[in-house]
PDB file of N, CA and C in Angstrom:
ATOM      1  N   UNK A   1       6.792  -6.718   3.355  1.00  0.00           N
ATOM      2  CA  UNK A   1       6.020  -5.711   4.070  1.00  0.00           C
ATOM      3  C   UNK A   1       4.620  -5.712   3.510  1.00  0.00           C
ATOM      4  N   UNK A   2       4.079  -5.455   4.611  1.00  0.00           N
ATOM      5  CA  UNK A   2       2.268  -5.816   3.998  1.00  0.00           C
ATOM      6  C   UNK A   2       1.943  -4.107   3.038  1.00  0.00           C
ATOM      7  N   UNK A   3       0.868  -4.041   2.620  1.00  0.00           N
ATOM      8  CA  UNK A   3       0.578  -2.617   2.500  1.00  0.00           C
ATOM      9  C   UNK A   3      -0.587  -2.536   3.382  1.00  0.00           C
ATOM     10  N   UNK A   4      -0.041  -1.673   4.493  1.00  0.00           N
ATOM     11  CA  UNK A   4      -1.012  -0.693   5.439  1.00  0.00           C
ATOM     12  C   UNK A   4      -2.019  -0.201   5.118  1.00  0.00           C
ATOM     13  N   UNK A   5      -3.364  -0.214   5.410  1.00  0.00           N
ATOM     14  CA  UNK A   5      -3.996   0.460   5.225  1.00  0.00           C
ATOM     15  C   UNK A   5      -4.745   1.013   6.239  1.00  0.00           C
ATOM     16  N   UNK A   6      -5.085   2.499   6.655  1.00  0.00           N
ATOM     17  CA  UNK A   6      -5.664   2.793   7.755  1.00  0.00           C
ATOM     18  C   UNK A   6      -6.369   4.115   7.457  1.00  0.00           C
ATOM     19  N   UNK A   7      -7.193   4.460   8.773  1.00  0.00           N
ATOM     20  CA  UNK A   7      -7.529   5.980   8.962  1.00  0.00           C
ATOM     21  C   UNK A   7      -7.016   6.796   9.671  1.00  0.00           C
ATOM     22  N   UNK A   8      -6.770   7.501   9.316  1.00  0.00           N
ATOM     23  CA  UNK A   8      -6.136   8.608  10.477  1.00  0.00           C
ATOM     24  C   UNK A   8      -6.810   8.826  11.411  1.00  0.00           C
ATOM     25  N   UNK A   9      -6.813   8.828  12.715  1.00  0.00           N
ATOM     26  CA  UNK A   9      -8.072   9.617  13.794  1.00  0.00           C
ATOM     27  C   UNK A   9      -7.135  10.674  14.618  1.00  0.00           C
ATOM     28  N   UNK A  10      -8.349  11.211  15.418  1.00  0.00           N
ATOM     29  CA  UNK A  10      -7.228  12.433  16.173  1.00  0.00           C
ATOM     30  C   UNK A  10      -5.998  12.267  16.792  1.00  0.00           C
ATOM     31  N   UNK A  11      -5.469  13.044  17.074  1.00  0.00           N
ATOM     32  CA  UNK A  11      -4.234  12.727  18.101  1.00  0.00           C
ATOM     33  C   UNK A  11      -4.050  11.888  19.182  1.00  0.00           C
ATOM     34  N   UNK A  12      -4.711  12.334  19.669  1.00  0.00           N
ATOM     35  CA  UNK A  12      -4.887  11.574  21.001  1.00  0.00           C
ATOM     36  C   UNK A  12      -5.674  10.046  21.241  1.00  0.00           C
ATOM     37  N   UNK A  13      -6.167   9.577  19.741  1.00  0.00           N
ATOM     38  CA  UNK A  13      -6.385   8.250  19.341  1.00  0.00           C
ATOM     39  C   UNK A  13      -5.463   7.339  18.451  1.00  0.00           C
ATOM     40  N   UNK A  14      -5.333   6.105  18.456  1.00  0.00           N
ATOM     41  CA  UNK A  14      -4.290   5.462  18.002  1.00  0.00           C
ATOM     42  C   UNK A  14      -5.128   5.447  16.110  1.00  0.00           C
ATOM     43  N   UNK A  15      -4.304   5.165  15.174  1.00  0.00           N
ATOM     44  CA  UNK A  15      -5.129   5.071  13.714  1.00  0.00           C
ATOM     45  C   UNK A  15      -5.690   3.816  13.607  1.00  0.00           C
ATOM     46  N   UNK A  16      -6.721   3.989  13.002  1.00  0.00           N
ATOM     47  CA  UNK A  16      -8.220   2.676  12.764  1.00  0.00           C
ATOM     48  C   UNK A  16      -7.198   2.068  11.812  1.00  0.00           C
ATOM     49  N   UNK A  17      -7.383   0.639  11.699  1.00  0.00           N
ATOM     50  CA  UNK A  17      -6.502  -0.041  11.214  1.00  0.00           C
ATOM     51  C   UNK A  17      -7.506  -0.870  10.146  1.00  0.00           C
ATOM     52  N   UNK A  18      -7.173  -0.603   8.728  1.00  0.00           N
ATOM     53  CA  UNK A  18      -8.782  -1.204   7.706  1.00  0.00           C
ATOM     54  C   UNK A  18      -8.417  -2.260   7.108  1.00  0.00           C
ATOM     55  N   UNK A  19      -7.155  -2.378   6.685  1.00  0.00           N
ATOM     56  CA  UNK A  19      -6.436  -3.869   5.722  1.00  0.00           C
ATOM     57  C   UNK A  19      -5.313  -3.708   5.965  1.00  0.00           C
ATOM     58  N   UNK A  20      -4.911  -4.918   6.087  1.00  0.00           N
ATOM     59  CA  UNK A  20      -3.007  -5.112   6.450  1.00  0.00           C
ATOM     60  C   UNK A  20      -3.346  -6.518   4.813  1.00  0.00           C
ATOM     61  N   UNK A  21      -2.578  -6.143   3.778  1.00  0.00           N
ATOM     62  CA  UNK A  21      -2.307  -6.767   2.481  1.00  0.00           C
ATOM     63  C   UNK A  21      -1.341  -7.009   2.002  1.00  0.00           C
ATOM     64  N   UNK A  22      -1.227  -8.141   1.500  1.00  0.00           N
ATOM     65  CA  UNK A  22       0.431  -9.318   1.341  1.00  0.00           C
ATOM     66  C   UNK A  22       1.578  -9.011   1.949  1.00  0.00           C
ATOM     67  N   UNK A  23       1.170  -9.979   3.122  1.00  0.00           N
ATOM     68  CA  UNK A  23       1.462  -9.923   4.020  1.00  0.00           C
ATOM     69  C   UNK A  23       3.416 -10.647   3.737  1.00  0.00           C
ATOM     70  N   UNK A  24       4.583 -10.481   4.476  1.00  0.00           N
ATOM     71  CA  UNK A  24       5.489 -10.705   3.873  1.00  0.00           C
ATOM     72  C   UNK A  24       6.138 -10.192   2.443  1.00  0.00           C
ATOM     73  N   UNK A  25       5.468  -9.321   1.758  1.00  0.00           N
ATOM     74  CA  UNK A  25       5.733  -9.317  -0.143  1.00  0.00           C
ATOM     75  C   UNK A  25       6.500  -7.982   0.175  1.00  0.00           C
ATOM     76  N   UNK A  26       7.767  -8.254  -0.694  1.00  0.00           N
ATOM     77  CA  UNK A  26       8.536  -6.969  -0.565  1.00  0.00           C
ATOM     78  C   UNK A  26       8.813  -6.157  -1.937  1.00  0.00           C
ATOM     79  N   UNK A  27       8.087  -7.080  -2.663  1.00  0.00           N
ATOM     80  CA  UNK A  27       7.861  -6.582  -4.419  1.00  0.00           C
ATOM     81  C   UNK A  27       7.078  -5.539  -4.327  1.00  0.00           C
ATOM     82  N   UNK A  28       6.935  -4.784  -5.066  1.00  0.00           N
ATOM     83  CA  UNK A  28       6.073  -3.338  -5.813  1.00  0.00           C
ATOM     84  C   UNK A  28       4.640  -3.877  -6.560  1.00  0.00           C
ATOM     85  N   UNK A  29       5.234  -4.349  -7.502  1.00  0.00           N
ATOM     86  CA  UNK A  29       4.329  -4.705  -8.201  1.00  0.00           C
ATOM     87  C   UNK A  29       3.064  -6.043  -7.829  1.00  0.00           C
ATOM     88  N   UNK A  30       3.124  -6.923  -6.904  1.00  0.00           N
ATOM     89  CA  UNK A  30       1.936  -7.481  -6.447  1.00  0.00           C
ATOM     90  C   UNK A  30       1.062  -6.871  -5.509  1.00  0.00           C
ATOM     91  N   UNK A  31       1.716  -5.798  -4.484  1.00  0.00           N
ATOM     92  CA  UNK A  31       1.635  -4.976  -3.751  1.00  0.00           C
ATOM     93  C   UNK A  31       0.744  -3.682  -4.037  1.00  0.00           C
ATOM     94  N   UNK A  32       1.035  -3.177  -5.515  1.00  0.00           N
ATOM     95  CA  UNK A  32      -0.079  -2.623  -6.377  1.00  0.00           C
ATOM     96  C   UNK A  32      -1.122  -3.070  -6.645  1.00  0.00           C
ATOM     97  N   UNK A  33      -0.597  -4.269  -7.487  1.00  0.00           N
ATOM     98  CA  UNK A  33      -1.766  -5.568  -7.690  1.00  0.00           C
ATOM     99  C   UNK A  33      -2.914  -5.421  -6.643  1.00  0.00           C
ATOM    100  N   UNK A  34      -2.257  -5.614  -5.474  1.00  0.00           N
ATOM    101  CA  UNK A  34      -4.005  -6.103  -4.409  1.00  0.00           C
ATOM    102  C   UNK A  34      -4.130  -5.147  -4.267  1.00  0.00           C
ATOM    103  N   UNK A  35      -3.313  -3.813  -4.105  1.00  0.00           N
ATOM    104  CA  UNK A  35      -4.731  -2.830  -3.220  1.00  0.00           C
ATOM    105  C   UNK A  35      -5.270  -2.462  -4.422  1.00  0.00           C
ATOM    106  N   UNK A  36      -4.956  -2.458  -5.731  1.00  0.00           N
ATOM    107  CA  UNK A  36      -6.088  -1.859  -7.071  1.00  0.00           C
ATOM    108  C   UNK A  36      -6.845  -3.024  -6.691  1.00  0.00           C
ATOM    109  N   UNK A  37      -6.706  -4.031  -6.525  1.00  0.00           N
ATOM    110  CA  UNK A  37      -8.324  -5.030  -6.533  1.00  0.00           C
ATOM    111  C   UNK A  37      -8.595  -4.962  -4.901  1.00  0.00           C
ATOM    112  N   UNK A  38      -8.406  -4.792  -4.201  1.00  0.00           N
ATOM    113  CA  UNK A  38      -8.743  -3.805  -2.735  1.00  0.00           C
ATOM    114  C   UNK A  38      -9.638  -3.118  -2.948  1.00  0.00           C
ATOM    115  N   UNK A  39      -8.875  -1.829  -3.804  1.00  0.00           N
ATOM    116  CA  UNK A  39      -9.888  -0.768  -3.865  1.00  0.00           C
ATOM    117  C   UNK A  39     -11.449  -0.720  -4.939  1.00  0.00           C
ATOM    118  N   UNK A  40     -11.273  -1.945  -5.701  1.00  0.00           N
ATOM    119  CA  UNK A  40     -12.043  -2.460  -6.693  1.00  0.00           C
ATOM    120  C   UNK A  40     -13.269  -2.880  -5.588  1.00  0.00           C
ATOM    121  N   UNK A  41     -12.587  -3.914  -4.604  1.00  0.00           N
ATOM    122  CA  UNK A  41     -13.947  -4.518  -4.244  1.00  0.00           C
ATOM    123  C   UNK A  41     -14.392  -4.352  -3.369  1.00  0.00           C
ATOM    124  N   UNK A  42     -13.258  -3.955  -2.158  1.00  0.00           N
ATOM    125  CA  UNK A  42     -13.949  -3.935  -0.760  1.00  0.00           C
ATOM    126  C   UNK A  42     -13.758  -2.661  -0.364  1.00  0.00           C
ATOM    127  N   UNK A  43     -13.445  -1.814  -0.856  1.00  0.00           N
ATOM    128  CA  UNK A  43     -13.297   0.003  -0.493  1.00  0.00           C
ATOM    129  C   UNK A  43     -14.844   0.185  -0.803  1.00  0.00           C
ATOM    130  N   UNK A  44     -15.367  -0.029  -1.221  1.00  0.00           N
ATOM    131  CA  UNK A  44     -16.699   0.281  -1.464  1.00  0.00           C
ATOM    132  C   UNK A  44     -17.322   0.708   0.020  1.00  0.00           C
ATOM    133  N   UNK A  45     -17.083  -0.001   1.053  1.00  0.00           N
ATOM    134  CA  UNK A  45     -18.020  -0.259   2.149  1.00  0.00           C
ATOM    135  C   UNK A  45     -17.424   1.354   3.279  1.00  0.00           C
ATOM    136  N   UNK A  46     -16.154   1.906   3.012  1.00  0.00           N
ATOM    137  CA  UNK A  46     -15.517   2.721   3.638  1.00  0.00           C
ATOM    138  C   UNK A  46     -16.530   4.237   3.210  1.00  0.00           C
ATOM    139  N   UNK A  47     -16.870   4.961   4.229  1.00  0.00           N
ATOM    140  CA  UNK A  47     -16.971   6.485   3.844  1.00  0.00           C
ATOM    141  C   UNK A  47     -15.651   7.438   3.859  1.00  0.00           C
ATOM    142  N   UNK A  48     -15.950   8.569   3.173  1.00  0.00           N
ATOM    143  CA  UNK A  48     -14.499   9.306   2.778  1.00  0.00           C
ATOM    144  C   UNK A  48     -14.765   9.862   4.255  1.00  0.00           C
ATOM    145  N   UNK A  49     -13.079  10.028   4.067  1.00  0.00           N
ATOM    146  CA  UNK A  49     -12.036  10.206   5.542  1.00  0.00           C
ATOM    147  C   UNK A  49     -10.710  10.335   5.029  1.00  0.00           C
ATOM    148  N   UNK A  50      -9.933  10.292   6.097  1.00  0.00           N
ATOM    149  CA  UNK A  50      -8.841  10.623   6.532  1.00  0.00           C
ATOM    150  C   UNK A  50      -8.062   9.493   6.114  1.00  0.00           C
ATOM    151  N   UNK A  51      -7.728   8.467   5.156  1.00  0.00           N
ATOM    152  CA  UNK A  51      -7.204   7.156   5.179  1.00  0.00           C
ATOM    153  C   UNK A  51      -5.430   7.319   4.224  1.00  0.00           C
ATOM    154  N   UNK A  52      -5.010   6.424   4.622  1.00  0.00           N
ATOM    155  CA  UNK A  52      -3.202   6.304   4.488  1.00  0.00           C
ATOM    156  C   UNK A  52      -3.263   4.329   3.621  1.00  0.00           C
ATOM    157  N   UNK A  53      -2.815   4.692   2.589  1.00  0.00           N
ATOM    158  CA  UNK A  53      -2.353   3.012   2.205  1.00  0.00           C
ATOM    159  C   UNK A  53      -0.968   3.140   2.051  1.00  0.00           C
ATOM    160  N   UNK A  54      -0.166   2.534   3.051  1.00  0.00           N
ATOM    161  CA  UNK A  54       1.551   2.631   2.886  1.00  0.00           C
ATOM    162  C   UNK A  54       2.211   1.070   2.615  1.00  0.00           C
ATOM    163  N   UNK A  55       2.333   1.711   1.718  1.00  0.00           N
ATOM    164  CA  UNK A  55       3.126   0.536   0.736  1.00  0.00           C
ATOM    165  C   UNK A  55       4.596   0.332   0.917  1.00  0.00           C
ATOM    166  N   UNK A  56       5.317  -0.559   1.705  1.00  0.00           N
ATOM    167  CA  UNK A  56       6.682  -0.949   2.032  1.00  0.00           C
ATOM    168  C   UNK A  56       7.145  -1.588   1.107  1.00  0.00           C
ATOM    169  N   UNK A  57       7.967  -1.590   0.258  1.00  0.00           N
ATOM    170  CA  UNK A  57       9.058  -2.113  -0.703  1.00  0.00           C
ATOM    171  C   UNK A  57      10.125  -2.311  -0.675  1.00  0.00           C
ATOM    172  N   UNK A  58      10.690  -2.663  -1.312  1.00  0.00           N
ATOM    173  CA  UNK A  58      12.396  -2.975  -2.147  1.00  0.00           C
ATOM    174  C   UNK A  58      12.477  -3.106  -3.382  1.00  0.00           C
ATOM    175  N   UNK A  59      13.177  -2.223  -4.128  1.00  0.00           N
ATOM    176  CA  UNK A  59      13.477  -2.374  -5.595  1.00  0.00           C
ATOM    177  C   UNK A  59      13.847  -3.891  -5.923  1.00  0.00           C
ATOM    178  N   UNK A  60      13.349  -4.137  -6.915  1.00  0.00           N
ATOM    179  CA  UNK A  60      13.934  -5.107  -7.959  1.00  0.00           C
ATOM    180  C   UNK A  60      15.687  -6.069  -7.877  1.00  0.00           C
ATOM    181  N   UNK A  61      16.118  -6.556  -7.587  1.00  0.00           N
ATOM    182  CA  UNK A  61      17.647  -6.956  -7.623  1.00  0.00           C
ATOM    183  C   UNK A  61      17.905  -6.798  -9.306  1.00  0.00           C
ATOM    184  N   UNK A  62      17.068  -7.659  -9.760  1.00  0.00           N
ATOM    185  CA  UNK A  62      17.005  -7.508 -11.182  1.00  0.00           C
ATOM    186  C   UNK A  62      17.109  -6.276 -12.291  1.00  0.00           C
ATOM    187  N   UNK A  63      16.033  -5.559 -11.729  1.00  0.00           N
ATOM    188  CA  UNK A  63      15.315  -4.642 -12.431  1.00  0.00           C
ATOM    189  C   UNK A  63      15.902  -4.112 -13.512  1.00  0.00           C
ATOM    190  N   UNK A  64      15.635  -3.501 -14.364  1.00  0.00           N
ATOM    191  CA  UNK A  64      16.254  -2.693 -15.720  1.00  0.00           C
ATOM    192  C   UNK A  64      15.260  -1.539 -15.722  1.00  0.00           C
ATOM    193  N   UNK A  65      13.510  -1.885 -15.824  1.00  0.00           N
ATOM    194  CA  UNK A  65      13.014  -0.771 -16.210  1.00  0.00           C
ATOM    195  C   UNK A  65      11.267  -1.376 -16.145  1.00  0.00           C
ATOM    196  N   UNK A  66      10.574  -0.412 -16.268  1.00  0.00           N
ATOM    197  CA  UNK A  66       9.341  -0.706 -15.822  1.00  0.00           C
ATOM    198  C   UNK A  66       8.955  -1.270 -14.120  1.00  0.00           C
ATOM    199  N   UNK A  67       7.471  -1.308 -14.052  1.00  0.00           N
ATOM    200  CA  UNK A  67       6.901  -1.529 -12.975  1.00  0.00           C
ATOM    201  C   UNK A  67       5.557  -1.041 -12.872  1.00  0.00           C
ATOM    202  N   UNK A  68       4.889  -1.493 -11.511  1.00  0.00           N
ATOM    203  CA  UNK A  68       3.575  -1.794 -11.599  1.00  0.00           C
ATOM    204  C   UNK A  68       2.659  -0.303 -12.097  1.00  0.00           C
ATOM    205  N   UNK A  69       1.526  -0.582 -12.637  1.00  0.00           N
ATOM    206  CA  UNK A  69       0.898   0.908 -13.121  1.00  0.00           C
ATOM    207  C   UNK A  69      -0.192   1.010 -11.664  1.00  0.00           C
ATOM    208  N   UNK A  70      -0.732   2.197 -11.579  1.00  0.00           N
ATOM    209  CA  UNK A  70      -2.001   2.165 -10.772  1.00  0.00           C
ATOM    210  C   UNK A  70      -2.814   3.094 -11.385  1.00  0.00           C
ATOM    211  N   UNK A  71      -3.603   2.170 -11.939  1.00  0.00           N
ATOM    212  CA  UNK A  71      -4.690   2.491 -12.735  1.00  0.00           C
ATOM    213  C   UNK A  71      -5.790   3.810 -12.586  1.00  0.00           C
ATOM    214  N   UNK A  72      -6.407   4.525 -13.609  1.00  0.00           N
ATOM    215  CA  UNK A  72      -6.968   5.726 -13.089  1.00  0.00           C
ATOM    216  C   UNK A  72      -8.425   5.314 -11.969  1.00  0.00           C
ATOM    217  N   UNK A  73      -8.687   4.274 -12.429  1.00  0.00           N
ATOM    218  CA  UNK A  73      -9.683   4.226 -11.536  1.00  0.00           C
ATOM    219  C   UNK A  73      -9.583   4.051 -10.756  1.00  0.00           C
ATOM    220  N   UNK A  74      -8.056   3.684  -9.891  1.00  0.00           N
ATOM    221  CA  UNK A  74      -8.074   3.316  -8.614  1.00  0.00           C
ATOM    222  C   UNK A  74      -7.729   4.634  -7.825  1.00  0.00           C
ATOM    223  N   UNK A  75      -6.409   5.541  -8.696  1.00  0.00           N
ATOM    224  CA  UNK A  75      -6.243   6.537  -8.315  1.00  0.00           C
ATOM    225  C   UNK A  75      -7.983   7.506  -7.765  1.00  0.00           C
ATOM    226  N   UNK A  76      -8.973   7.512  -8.749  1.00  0.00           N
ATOM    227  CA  UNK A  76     -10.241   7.978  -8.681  1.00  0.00           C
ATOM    228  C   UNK A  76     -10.233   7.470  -7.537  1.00  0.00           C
ATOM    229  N   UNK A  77     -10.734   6.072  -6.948  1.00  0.00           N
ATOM    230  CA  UNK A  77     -11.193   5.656  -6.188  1.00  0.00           C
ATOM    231  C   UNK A  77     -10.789   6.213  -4.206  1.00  0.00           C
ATOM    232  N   UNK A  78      -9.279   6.421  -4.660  1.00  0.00           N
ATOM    233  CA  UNK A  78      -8.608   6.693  -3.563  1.00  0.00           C
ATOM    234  C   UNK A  78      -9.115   8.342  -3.545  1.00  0.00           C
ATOM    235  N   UNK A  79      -9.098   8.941  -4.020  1.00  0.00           N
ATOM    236  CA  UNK A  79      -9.101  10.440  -3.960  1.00  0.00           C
ATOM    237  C   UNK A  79     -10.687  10.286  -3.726  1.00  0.00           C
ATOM    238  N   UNK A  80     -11.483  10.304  -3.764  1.00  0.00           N
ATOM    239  CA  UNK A  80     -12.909   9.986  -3.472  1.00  0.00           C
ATOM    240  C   UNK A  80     -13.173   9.744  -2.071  1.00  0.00           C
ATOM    241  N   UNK A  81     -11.977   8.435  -1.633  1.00  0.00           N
ATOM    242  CA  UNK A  81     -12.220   8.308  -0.296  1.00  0.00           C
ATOM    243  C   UNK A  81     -11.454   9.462   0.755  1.00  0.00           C
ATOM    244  N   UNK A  82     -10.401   9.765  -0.114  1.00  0.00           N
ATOM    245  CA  UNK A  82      -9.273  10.959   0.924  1.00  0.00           C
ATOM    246  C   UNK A  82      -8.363  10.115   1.237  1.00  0.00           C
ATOM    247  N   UNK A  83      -7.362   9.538   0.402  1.00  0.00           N
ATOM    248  CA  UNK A  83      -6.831   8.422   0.874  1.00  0.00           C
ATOM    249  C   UNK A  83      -5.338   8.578   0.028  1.00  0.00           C
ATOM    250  N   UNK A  84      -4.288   8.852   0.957  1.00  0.00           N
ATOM    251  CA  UNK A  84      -2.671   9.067   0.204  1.00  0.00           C
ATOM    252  C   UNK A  84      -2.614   7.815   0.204  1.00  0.00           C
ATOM    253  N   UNK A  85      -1.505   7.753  -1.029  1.00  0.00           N
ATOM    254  CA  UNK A  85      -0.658   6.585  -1.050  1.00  0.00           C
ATOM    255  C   UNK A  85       0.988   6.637  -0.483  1.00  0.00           C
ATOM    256  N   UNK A  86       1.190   6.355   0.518  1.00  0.00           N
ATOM    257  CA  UNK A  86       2.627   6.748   0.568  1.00  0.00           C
ATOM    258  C   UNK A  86       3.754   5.427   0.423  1.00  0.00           C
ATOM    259  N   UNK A  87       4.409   5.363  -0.390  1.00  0.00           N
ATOM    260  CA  UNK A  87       5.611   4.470  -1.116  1.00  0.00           C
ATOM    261  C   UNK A  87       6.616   4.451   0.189  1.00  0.00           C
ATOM    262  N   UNK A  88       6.735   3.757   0.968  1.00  0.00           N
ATOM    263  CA  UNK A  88       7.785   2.873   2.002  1.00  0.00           C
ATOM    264  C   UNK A  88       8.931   2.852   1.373  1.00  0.00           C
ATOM    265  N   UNK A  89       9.606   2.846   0.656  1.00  0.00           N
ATOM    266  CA  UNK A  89      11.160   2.098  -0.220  1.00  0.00           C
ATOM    267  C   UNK A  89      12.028   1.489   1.197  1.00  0.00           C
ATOM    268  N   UNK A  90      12.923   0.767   1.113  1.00  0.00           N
ATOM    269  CA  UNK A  90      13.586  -0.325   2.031  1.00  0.00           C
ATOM    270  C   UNK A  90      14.891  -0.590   0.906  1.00  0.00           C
ATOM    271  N   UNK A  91      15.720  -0.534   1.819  1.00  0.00           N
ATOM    272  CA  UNK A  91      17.281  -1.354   0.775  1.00  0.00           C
ATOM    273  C   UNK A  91      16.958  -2.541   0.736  1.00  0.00           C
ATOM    274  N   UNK A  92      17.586  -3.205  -0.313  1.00  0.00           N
ATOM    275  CA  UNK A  92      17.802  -4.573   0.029  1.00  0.00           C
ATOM    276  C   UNK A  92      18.566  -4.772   1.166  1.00  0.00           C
ATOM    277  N   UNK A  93      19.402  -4.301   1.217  1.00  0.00           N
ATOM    278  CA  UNK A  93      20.074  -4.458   2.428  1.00  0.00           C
ATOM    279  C   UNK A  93      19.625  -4.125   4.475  1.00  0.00           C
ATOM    280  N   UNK A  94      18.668  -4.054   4.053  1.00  0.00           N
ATOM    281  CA  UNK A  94      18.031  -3.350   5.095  1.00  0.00           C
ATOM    282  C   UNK A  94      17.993  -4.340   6.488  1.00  0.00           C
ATOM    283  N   UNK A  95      17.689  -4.089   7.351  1.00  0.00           N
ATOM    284  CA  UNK A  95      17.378  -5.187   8.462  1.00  0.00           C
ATOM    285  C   UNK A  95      16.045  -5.646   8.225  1.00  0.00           C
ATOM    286  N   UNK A  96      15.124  -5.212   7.916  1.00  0.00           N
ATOM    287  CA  UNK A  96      13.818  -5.638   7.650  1.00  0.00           C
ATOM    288  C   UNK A  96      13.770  -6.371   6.895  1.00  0.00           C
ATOM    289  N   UNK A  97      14.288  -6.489   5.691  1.00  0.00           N
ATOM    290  CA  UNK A  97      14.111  -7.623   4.518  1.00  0.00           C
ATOM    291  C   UNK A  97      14.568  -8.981   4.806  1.00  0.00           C
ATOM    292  N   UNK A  98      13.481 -10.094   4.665  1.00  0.00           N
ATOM    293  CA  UNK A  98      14.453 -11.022   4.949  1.00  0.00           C
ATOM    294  C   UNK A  98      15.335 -11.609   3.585  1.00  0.00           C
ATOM    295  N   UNK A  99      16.206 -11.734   3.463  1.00  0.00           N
ATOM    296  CA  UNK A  99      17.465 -11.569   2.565  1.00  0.00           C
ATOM    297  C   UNK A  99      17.357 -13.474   1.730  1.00  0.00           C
ATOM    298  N   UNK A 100      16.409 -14.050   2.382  1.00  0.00           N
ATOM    299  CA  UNK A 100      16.329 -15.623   2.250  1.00  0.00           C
ATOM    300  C   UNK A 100      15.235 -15.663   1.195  1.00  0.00           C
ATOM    301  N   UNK A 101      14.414 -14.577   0.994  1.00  0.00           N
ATOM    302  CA  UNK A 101      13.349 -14.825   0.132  1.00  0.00           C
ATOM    303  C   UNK A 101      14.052 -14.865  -1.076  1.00  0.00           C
TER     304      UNK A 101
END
């Protein structure tokens, strides 16, 4: 699942669509990865608004413990623009995942 990124607009308009990012990746942690360097390089050009970065995942098969950080400056960065982060989660088992990766 990519991580979404958009603006909200009114109702009766469909949402501005700003970055669609790794594209296929159902990991957490690379998924963090780009939008902190997202918001590092090319958020710059956005004025604050109404904006949504939704991040689609699947836990770890592996996992034990830990995972990706998001750094204060990015958190800064997002709150500056008006911008939630909302966490997607997905089973592994899900229909969406493809199960071959």
């Amino acid at each position: 699942m990519p991580v979404n990124i958009y603006r909200v607009t009114p109702d009766d308009q469909e949402s501005e669509e700003i970055a669609w990012l790794c594209e296929g990746e159902w990991l957490l942690w690379p998924q963090i990865e780009e939008l902190s360097a997202w918001l590092e390089l090319s958020a710059a050009s956005l004025q604050p608004a109404e904006y949504v970065a939704d991040v689609g995942f699947c836990c770890r098969r592996d996992a034990s413990s830990g995972g990706p950080t998001l750094e204060p400056a990015a958190m800064r960065r997002m709150a500056e623009l008006g911008m939630r982060l909302c966490l997607s989660e997905y089973g592994t088992d899900s229909s969406v995942v493809d199960q071959t990766e």
